[in-house]
PDB file of N, CA and C in Angstrom:
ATOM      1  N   UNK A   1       0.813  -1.208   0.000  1.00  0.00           N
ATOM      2  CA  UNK A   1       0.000   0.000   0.000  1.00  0.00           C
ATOM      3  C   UNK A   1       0.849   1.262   0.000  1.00  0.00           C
ATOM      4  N   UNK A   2       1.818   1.548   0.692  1.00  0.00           N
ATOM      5  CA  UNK A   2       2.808   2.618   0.822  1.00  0.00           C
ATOM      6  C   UNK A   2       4.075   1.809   0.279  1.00  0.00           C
ATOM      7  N   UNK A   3       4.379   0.726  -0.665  1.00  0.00           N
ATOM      8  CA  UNK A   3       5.254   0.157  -1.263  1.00  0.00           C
ATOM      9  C   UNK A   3       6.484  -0.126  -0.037  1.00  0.00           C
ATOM     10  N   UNK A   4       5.493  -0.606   1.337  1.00  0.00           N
ATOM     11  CA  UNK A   4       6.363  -1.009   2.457  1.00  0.00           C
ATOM     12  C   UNK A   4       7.414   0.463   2.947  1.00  0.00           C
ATOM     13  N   UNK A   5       6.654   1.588   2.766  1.00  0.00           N
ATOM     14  CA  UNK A   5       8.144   2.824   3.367  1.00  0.00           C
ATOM     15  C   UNK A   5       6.298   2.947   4.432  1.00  0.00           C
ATOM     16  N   UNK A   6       6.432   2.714   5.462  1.00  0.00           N
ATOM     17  CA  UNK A   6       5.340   3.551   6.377  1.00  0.00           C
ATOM     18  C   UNK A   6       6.063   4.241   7.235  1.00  0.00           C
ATOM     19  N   UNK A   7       7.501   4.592   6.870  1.00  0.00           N
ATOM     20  CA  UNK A   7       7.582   6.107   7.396  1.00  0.00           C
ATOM     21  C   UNK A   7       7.536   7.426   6.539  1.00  0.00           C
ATOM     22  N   UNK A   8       6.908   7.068   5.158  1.00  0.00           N
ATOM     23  CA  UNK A   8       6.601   7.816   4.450  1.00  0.00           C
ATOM     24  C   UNK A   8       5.354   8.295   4.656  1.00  0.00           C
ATOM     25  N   UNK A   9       4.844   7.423   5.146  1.00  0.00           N
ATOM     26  CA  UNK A   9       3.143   7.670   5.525  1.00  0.00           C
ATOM     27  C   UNK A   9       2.649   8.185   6.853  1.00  0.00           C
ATOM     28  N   UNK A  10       3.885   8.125   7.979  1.00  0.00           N
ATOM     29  CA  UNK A  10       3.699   8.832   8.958  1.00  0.00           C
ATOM     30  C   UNK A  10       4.247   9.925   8.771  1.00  0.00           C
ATOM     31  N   UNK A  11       5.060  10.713   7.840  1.00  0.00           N
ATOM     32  CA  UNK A  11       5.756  11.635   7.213  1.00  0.00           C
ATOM     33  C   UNK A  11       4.609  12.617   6.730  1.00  0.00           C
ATOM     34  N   UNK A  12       3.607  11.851   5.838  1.00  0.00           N
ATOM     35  CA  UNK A  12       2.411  12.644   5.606  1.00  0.00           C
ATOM     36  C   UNK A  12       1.518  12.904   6.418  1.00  0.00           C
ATOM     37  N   UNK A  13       1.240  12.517   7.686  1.00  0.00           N
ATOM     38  CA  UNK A  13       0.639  12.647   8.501  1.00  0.00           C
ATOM     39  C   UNK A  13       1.110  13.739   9.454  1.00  0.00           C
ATOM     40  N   UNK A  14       1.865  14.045   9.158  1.00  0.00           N
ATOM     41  CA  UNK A  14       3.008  15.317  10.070  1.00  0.00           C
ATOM     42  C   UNK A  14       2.370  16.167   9.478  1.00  0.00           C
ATOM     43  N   UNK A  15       2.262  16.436   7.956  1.00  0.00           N
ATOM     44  CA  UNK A  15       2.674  17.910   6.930  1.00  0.00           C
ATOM     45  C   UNK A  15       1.541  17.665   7.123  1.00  0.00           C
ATOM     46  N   UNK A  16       0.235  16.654   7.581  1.00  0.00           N
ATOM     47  CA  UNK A  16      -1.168  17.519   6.777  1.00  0.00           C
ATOM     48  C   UNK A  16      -2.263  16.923   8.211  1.00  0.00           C
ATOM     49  N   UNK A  17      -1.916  18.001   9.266  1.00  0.00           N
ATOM     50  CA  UNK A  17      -2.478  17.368  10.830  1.00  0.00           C
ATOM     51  C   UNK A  17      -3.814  17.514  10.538  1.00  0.00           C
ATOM     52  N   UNK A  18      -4.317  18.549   9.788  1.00  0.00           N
ATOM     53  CA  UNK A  18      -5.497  18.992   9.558  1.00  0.00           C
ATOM     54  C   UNK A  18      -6.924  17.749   8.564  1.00  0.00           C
ATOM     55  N   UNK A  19      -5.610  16.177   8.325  1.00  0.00           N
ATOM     56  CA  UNK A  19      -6.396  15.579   7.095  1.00  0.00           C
ATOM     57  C   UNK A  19      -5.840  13.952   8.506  1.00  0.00           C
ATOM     58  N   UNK A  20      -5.303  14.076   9.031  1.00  0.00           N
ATOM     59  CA  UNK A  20      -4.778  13.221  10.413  1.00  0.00           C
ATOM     60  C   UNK A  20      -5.869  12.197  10.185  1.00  0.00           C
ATOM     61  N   UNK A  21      -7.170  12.217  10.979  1.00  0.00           N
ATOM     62  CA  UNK A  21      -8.035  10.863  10.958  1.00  0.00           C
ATOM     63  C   UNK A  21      -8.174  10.954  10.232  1.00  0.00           C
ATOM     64  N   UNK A  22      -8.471  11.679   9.121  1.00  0.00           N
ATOM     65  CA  UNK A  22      -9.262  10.753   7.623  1.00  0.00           C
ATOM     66  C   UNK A  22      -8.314   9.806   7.018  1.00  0.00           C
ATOM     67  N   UNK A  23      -6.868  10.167   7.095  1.00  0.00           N
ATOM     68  CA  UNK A  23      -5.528   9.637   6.386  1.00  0.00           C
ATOM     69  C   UNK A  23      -5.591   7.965   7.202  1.00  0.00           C
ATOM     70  N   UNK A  24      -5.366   8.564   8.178  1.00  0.00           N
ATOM     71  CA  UNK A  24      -5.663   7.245   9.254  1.00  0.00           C
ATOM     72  C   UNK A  24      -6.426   6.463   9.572  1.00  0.00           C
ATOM     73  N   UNK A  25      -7.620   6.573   8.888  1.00  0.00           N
ATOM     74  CA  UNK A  25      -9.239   5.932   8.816  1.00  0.00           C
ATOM     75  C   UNK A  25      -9.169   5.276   7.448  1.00  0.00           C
ATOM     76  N   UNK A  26      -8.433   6.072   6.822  1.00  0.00           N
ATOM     77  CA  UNK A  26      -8.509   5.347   4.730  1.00  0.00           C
ATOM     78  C   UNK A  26      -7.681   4.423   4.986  1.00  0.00           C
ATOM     79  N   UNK A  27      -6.418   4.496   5.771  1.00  0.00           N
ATOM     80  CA  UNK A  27      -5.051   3.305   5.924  1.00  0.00           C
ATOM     81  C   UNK A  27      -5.897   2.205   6.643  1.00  0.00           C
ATOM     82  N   UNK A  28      -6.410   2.422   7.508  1.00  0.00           N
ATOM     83  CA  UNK A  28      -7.016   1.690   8.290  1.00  0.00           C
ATOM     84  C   UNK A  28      -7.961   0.387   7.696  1.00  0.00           C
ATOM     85  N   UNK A  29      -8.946   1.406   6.941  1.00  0.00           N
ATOM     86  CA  UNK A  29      -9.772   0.575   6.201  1.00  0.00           C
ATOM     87  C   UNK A  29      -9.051  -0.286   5.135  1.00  0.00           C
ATOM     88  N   UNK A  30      -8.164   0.295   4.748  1.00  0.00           N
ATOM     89  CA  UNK A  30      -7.346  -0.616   3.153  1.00  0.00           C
ATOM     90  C   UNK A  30      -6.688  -1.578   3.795  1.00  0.00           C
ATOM     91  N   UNK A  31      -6.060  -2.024   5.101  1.00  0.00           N
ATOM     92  CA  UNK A  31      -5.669  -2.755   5.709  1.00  0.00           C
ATOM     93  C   UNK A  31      -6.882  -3.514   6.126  1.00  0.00           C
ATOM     94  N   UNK A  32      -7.434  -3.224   6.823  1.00  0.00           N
ATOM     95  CA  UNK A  32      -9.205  -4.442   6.858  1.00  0.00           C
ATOM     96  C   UNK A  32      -9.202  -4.753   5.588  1.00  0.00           C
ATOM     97  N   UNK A  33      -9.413  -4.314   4.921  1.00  0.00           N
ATOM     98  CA  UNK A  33      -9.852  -4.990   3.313  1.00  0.00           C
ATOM     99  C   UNK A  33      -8.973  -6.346   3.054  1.00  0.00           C
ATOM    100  N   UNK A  34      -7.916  -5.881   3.138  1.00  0.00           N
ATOM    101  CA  UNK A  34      -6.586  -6.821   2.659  1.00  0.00           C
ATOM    102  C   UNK A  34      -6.700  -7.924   3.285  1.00  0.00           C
ATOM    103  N   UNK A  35      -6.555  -8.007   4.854  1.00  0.00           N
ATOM    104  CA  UNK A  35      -7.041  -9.212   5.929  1.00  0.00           C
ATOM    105  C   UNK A  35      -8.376  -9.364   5.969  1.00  0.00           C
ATOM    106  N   UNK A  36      -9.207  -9.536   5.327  1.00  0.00           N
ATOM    107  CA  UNK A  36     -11.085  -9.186   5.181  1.00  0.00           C
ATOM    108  C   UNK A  36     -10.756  -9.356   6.825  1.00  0.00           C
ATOM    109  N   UNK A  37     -10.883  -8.186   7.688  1.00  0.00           N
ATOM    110  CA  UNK A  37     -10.721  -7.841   8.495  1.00  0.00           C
ATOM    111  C   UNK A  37     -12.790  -7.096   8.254  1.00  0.00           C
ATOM    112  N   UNK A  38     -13.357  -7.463   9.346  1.00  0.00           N
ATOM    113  CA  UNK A  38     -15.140  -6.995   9.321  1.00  0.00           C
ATOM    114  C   UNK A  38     -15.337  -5.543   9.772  1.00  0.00           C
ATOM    115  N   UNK A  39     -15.503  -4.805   9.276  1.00  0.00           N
ATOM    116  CA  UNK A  39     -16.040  -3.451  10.128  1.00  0.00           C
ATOM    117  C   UNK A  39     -17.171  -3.830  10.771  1.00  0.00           C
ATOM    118  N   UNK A  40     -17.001  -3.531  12.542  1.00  0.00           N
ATOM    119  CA  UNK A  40     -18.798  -3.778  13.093  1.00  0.00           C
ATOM    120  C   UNK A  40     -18.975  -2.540  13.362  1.00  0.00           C
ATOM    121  N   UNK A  41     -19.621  -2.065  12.699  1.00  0.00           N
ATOM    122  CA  UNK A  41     -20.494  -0.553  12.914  1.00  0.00           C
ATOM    123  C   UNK A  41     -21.422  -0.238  13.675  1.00  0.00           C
ATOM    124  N   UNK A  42     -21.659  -1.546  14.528  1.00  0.00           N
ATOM    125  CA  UNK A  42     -22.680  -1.712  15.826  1.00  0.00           C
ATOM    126  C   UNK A  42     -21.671  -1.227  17.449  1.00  0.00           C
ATOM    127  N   UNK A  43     -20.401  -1.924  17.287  1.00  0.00           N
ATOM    128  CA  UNK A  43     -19.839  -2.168  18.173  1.00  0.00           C
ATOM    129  C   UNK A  43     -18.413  -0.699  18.041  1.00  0.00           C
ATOM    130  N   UNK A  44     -18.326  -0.184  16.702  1.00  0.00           N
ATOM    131  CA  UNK A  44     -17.800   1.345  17.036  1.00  0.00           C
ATOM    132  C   UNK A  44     -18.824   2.320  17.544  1.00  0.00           C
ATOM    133  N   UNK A  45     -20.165   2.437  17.473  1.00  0.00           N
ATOM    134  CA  UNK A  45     -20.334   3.269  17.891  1.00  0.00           C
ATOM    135  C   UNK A  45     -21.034   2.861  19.275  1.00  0.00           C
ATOM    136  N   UNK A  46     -21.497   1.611  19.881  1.00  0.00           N
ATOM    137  CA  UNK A  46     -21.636   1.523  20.976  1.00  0.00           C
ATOM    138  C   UNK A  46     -20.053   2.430  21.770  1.00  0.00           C
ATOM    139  N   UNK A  47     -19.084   2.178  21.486  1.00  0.00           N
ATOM    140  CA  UNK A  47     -17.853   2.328  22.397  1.00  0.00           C
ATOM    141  C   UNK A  47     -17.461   3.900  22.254  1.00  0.00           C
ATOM    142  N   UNK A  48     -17.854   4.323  20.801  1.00  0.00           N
ATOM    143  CA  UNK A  48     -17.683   5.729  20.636  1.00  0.00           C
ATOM    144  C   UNK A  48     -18.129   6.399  21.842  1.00  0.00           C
ATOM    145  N   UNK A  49     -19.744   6.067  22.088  1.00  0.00           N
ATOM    146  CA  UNK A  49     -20.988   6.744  22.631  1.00  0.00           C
ATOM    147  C   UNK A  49     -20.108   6.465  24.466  1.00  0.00           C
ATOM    148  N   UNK A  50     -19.861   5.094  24.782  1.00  0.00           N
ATOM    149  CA  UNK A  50     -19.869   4.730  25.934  1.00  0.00           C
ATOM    150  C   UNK A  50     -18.192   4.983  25.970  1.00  0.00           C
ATOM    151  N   UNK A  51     -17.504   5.207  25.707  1.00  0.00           N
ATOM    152  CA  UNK A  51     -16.202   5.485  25.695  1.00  0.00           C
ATOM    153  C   UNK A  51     -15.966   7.117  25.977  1.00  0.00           C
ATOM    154  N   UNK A  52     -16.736   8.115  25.164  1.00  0.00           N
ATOM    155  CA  UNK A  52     -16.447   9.337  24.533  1.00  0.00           C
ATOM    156  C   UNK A  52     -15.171   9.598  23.681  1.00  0.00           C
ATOM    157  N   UNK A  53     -14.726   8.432  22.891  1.00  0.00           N
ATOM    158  CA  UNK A  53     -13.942   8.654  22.245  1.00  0.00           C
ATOM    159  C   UNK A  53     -14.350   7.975  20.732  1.00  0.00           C
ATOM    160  N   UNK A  54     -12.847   8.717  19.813  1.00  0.00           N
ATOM    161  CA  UNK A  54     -13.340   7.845  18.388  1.00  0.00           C
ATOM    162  C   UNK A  54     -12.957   6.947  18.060  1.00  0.00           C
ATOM    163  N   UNK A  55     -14.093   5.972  17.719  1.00  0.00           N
ATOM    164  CA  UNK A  55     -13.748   4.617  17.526  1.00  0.00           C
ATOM    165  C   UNK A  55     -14.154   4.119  16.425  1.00  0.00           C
ATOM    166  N   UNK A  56     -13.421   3.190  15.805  1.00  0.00           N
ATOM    167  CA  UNK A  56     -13.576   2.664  14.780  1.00  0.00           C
ATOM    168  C   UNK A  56     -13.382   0.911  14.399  1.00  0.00           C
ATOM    169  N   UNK A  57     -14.226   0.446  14.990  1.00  0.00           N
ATOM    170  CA  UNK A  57     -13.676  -1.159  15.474  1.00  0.00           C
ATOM    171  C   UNK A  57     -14.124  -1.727  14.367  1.00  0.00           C
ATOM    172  N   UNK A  58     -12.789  -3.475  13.969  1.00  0.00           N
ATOM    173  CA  UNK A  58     -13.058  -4.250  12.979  1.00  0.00           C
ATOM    174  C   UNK A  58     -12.714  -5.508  13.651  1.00  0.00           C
ATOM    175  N   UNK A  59     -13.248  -6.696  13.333  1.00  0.00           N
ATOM    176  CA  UNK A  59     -13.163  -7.828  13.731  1.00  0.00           C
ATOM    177  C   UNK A  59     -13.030  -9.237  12.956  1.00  0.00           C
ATOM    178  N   UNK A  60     -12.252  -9.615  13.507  1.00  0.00           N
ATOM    179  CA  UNK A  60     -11.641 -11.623  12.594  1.00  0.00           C
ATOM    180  C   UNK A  60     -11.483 -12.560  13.404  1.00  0.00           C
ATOM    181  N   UNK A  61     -11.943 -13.489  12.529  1.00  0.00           N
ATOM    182  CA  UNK A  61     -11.906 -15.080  13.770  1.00  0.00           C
ATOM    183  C   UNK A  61     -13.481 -15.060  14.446  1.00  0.00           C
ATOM    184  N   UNK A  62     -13.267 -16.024  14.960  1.00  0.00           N
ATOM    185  CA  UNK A  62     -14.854 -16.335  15.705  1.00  0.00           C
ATOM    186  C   UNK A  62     -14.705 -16.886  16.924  1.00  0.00           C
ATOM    187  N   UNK A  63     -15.832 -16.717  18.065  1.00  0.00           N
ATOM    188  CA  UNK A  63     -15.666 -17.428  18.840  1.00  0.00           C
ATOM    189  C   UNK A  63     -14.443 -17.122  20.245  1.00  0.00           C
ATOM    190  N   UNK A  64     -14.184 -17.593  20.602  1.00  0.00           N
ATOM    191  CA  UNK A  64     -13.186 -17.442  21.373  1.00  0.00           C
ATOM    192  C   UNK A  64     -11.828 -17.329  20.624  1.00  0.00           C
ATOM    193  N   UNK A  65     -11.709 -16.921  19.055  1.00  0.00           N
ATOM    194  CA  UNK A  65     -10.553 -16.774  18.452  1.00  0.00           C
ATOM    195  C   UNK A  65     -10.890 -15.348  17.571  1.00  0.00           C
ATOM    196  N   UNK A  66     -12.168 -14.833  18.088  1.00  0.00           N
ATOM    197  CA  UNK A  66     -12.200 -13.726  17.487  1.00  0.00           C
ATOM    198  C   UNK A  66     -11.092 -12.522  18.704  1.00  0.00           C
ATOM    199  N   UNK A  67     -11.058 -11.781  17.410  1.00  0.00           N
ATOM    200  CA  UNK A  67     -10.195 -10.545  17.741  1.00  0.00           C
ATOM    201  C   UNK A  67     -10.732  -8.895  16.954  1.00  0.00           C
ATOM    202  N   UNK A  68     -10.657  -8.313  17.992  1.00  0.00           N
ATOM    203  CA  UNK A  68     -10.923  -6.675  17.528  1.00  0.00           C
ATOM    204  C   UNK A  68      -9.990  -5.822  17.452  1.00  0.00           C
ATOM    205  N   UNK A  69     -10.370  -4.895  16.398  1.00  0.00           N
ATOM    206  CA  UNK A  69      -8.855  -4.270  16.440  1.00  0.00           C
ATOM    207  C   UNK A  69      -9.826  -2.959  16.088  1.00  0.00           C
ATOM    208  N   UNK A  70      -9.169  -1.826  17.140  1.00  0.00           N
ATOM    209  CA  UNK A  70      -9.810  -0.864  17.366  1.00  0.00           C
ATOM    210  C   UNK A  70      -8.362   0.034  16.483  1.00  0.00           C
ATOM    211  N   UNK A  71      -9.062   1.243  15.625  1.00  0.00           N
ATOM    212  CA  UNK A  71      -8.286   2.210  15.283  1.00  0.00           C
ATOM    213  C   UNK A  71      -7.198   3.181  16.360  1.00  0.00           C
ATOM    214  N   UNK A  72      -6.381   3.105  16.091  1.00  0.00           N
ATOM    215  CA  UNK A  72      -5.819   4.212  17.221  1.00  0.00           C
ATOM    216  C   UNK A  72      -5.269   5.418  16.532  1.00  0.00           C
ATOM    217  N   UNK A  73      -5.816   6.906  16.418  1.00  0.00           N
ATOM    218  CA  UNK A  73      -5.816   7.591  15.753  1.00  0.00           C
ATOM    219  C   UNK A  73      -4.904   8.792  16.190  1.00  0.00           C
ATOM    220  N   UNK A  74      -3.805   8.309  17.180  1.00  0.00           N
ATOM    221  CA  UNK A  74      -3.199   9.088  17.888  1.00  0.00           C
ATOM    222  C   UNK A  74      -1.457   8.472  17.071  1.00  0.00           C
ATOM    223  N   UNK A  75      -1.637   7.142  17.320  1.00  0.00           N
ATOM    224  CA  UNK A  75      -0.232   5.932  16.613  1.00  0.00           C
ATOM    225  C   UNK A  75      -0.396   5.880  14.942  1.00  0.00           C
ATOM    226  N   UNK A  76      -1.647   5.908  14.651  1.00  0.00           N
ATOM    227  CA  UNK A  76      -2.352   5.100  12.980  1.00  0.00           C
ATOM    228  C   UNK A  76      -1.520   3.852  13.426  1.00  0.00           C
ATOM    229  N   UNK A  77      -1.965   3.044  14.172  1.00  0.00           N
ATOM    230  CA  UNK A  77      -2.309   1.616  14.537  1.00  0.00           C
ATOM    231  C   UNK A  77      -3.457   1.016  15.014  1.00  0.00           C
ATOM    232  N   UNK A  78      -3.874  -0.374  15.063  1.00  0.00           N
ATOM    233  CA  UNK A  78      -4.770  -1.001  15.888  1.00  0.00           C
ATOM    234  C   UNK A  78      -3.989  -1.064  17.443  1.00  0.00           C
ATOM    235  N   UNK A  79      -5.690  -0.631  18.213  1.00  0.00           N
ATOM    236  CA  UNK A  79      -5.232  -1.299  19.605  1.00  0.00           C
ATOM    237  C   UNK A  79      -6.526  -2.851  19.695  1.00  0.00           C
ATOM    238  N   UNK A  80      -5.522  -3.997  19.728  1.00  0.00           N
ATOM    239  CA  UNK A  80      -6.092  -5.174  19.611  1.00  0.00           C
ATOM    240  C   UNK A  80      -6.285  -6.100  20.639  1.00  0.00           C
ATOM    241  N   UNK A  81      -7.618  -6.240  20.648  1.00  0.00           N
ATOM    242  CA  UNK A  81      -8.596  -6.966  21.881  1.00  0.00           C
ATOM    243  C   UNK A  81      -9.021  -8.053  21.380  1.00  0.00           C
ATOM    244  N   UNK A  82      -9.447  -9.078  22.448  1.00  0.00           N
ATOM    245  CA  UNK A  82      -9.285 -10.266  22.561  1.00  0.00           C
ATOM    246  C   UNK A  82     -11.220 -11.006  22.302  1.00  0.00           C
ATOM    247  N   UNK A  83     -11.881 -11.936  22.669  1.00  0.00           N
ATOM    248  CA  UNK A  83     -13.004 -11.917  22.326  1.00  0.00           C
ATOM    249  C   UNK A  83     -13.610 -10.894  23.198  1.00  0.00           C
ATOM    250  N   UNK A  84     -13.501 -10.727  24.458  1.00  0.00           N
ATOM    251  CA  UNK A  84     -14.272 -10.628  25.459  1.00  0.00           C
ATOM    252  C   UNK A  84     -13.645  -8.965  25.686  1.00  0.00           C
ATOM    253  N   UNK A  85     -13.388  -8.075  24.890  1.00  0.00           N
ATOM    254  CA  UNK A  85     -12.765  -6.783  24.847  1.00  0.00           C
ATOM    255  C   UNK A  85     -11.865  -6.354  25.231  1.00  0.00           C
ATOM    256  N   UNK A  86     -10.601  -7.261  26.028  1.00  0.00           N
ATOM    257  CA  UNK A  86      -9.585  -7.269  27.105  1.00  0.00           C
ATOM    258  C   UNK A  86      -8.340  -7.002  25.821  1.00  0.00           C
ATOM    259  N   UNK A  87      -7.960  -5.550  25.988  1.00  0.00           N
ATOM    260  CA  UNK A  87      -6.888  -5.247  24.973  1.00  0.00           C
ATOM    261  C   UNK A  87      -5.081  -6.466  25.644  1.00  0.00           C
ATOM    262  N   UNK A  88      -4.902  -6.686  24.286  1.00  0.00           N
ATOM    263  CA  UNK A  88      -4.028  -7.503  24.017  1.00  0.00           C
ATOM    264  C   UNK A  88      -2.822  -7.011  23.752  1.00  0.00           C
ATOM    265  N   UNK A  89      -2.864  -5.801  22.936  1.00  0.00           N
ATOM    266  CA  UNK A  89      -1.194  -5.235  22.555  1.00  0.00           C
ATOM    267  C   UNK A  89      -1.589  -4.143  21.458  1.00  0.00           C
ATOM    268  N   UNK A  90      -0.712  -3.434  21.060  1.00  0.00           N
ATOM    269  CA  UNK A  90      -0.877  -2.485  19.536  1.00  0.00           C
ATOM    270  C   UNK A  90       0.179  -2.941  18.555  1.00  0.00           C
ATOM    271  N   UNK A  91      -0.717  -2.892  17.746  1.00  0.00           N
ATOM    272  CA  UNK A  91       0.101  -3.619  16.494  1.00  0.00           C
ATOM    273  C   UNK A  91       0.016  -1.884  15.358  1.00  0.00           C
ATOM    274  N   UNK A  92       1.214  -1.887  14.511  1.00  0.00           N
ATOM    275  CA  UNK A  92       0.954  -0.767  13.618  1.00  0.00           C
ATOM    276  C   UNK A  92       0.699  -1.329  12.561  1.00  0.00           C
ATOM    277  N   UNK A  93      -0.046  -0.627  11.356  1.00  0.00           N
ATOM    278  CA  UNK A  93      -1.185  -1.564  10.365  1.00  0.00           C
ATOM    279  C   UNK A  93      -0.193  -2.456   9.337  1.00  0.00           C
ATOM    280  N   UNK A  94       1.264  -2.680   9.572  1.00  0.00           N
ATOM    281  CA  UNK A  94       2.188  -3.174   8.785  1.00  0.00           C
ATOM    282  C   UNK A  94       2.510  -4.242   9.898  1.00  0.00           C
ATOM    283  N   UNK A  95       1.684  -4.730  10.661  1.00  0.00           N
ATOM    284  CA  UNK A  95       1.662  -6.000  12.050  1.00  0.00           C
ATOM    285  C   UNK A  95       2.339  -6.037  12.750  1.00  0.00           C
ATOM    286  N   UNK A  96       3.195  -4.939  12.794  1.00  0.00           N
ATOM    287  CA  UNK A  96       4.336  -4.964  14.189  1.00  0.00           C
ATOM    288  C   UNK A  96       3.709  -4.590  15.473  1.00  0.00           C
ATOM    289  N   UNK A  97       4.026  -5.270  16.397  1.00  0.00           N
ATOM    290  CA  UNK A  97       4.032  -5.121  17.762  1.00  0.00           C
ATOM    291  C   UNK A  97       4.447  -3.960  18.583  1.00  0.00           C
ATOM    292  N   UNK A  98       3.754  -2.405  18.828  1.00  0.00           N
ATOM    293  CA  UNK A  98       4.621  -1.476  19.015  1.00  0.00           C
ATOM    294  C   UNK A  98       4.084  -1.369  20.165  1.00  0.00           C
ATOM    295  N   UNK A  99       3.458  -2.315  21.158  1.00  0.00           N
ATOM    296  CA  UNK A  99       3.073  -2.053  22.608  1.00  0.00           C
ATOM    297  C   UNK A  99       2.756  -3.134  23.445  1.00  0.00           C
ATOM    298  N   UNK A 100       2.853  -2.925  24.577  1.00  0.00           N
ATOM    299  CA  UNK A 100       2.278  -4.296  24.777  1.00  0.00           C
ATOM    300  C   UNK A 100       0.730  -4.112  26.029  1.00  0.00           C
ATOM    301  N   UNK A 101       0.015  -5.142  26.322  1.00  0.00           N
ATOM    302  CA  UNK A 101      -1.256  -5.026  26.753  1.00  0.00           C
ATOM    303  C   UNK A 101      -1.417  -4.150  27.981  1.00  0.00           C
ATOM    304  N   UNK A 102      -2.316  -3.437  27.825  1.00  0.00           N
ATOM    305  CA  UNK A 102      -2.600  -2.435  29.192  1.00  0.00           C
ATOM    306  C   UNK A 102      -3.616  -3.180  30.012  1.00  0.00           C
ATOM    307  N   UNK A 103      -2.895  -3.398  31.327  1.00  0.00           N
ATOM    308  CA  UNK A 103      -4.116  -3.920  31.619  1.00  0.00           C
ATOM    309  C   UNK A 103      -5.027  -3.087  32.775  1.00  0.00           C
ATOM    310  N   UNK A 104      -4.400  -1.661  32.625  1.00  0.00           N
ATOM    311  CA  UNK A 104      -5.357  -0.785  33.090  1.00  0.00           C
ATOM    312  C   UNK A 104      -6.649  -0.339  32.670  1.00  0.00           C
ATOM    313  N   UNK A 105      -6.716  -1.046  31.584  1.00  0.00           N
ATOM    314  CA  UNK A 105      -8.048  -1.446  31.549  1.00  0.00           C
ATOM    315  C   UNK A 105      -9.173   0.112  30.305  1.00  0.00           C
ATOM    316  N   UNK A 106      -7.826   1.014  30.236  1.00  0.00           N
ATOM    317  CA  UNK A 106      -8.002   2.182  29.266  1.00  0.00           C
ATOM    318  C   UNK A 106      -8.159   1.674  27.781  1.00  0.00           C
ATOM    319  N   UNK A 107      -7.850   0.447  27.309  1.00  0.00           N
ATOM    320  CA  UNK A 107      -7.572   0.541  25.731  1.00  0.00           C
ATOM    321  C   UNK A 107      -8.780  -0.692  25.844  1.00  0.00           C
ATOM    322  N   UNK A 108      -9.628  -1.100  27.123  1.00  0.00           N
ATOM    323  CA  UNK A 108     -10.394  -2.294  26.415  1.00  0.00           C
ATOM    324  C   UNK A 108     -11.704  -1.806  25.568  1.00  0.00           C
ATOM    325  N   UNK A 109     -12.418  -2.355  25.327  1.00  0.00           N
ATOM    326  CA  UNK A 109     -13.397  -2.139  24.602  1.00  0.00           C
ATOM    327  C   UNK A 109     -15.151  -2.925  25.301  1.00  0.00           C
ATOM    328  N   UNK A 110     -16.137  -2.350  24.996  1.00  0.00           N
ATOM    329  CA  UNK A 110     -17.094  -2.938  25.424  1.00  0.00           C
ATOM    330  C   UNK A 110     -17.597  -3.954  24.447  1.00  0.00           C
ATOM    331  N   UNK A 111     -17.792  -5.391  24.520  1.00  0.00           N
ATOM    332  CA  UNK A 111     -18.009  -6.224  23.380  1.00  0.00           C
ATOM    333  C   UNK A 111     -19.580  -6.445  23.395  1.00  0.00           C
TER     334      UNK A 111
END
């Protein structure tokens, strides 16, 4: 998608703060696409509303192997939760591991 330079793409995200989430919402989505990664549009805006923050949640796997991966529009990474909403770690949308699980309980999600 960025021909593998995503510090070119956090580069653009510097020069244009004013276009920030949308840049980060389009990366976001083209990465779901790629992993048919699900947008639940039930379960971003439950968390939007009950969170007060912006959320943008997508989900893969089923069952006790499903996983959510919430936008993080501060990194342009997922913060990624487990079935039951218990954040797991942040991954940046090129799958690296750039955090590891909070378990203060700030990055979970309501499932």
């Amino acid at each position: 998608m960025v021909d593998n330079d995503w510090s070119q793409f956090r580069e653009q995200l510097k020069k244009h703060p004013e276009n920030k989430n949308a840049m980060i919402q389009e990366m976001a989505a083209n990465v779901a696409e790629i992993n048919a990664y699900q947008f639940n549009q039930l379960l971003s805006s439950h968390n939007q509303k009950r969170k007060n923050s912006f959320r943008f949640i997508y989900e893969a796997g089923d069952g006790s192997q499903k996983i959510y991966l919430s936008t993080d529009f501060e990194k342009a990474a997922f913060e990624v939760c487990n079935y039951q909403g218990k954040h797991q770690g942040e991954y940046n949308f090129n799958e690296e591991k750039t955090g590891e699980a909070d378990k203060s309980g700030k990055h979970n999600i309501d499932t």
